[in-house]
C-alpha atoms as a PDB file:
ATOM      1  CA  UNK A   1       0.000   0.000   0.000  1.00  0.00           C
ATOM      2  CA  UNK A   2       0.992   3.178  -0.948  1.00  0.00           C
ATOM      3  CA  UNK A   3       1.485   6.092   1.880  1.00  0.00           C
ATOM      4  CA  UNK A   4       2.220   9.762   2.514  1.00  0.00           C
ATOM      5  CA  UNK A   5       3.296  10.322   6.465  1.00  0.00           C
ATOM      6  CA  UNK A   6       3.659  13.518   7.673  1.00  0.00           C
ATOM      7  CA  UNK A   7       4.598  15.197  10.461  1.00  0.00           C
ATOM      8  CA  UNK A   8       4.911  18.570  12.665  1.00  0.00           C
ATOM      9  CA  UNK A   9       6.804  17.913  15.464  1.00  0.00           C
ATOM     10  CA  UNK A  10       8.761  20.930  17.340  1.00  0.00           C
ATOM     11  CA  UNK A  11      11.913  19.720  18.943  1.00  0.00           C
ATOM     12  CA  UNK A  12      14.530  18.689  16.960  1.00  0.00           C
ATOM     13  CA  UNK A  13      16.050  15.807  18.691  1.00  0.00           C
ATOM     14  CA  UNK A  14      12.662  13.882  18.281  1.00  0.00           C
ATOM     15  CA  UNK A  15      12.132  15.575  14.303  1.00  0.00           C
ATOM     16  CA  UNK A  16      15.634  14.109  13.402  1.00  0.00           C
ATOM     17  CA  UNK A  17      14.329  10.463  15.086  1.00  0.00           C
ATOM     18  CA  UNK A  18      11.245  10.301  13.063  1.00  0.00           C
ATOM     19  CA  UNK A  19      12.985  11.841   9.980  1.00  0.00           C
ATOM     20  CA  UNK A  20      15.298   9.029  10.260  1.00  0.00           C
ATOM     21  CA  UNK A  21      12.739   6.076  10.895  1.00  0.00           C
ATOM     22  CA  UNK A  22      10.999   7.310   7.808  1.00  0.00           C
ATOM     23  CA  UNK A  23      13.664   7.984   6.189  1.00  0.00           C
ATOM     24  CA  UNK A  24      15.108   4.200   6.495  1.00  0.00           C
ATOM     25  CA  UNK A  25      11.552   3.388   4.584  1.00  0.00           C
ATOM     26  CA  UNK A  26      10.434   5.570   2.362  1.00  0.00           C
ATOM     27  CA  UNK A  27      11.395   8.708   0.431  1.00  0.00           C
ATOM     28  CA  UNK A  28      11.444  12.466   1.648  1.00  0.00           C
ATOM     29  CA  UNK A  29       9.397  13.947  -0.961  1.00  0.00           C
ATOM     30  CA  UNK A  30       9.098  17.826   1.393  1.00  0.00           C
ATOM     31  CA  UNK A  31      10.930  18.317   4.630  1.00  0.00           C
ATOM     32  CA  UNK A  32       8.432  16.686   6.863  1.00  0.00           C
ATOM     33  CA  UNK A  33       6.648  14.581   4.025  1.00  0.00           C
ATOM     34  CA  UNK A  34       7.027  11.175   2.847  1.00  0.00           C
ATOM     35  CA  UNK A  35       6.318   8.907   0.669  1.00  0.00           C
ATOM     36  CA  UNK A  36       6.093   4.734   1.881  1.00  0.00           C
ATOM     37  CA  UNK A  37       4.951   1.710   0.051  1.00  0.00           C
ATOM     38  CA  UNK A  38       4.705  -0.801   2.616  1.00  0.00           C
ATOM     39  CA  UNK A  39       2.388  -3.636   3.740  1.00  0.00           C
ATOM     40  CA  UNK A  40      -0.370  -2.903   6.074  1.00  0.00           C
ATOM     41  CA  UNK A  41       0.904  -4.590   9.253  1.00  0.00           C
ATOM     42  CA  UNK A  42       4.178  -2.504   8.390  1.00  0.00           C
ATOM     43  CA  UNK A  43       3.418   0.899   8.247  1.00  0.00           C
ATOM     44  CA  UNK A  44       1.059   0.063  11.492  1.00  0.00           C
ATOM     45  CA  UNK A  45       4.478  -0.589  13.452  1.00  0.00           C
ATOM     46  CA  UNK A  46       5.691   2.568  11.512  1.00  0.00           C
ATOM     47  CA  UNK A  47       3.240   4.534  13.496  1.00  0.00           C
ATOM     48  CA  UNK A  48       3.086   2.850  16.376  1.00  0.00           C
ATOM     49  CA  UNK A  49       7.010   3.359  16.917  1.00  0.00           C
ATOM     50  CA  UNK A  50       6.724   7.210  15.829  1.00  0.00           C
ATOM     51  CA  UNK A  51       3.759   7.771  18.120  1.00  0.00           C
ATOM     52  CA  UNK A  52       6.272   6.626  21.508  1.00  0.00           C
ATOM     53  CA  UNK A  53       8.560   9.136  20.038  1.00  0.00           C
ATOM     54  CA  UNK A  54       6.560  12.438  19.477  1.00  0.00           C
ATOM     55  CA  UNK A  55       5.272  14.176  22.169  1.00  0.00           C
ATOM     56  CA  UNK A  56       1.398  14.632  23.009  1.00  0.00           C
ATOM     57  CA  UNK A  57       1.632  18.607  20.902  1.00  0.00           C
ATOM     58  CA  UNK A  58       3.528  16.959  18.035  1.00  0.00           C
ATOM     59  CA  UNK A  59       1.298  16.172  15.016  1.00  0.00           C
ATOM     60  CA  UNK A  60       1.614  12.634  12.810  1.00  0.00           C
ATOM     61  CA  UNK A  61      -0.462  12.634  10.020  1.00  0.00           C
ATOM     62  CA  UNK A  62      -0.865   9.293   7.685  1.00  0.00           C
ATOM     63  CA  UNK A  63      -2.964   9.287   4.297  1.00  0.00           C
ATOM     64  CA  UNK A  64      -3.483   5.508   2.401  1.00  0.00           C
ATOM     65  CA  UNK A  65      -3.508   6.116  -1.452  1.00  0.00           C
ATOM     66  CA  UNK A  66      -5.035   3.131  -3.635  1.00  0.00           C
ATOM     67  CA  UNK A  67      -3.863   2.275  -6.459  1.00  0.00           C
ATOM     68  CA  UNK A  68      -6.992   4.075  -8.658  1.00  0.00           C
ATOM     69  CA  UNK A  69      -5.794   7.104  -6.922  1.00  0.00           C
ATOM     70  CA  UNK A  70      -2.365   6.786  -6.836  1.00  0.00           C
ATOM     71  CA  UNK A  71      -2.894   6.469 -10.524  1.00  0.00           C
ATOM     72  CA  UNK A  72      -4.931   9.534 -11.064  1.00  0.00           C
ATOM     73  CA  UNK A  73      -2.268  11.783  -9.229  1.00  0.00           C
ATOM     74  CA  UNK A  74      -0.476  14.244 -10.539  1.00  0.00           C
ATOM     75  CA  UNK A  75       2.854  15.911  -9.726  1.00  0.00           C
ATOM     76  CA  UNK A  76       3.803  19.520 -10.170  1.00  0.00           C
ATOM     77  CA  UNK A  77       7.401  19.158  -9.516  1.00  0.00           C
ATOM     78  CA  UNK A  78      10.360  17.051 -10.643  1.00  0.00           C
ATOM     79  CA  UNK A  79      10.154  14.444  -8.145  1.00  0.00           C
ATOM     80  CA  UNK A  80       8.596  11.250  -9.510  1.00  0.00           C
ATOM     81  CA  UNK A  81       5.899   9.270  -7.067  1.00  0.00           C
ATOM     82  CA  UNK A  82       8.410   6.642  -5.162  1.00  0.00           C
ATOM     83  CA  UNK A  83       7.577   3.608  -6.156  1.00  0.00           C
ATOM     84  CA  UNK A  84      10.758   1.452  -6.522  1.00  0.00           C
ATOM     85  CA  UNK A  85       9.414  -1.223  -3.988  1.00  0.00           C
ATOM     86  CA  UNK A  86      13.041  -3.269  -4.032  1.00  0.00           C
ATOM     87  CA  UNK A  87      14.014   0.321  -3.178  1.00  0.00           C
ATOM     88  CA  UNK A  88      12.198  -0.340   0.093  1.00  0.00           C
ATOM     89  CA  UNK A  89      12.354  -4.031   0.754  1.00  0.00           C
ATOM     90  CA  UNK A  90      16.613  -3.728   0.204  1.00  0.00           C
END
């Protein structure tokens, strides 16, 4: 399943933690946005481990895109859709 995860989270120490997690899955497609294609159980633990990071102020924000959708997206910048899955599963 395809995902976009963001986040607004204000101290830095815990930012660069999730950055990282997300980072180690997915692609940074904006500073605090990005893009995941992982299984259902797996971006559950995704946001399960963020959530004992980020304090209760912090903000995580998840959005599932199906495939019909994720098909009728479009992109108004250079950066393709991430959707290399060996890219993730490496």
């Amino acid at each position: 399943m395809f995902y976009v995860v963001s986040y607004d989270i204000s101290d830095d120490r815990l930012r660069n933690q999730v950055s990282k997690a997300l980072a180690a899955l997915g692609t940074r497609v904006q500073k605090s946005v990005f893009e995941l294609d992982l299984p259902l159980d797996r971006i559950s633990q995704v946001i399960a481990t963020v959530a004992t990071i980020i304090e209760e102020t912090d903000s995580l924000r998840c959005y599932r895109i199906c495939e019909r959708c994720l098909a009728d997206s479009r992109l108004f910048d250079q950066t393709p859709l991430s959707l290399d899955k060996d890219y993730y599963y490496a």
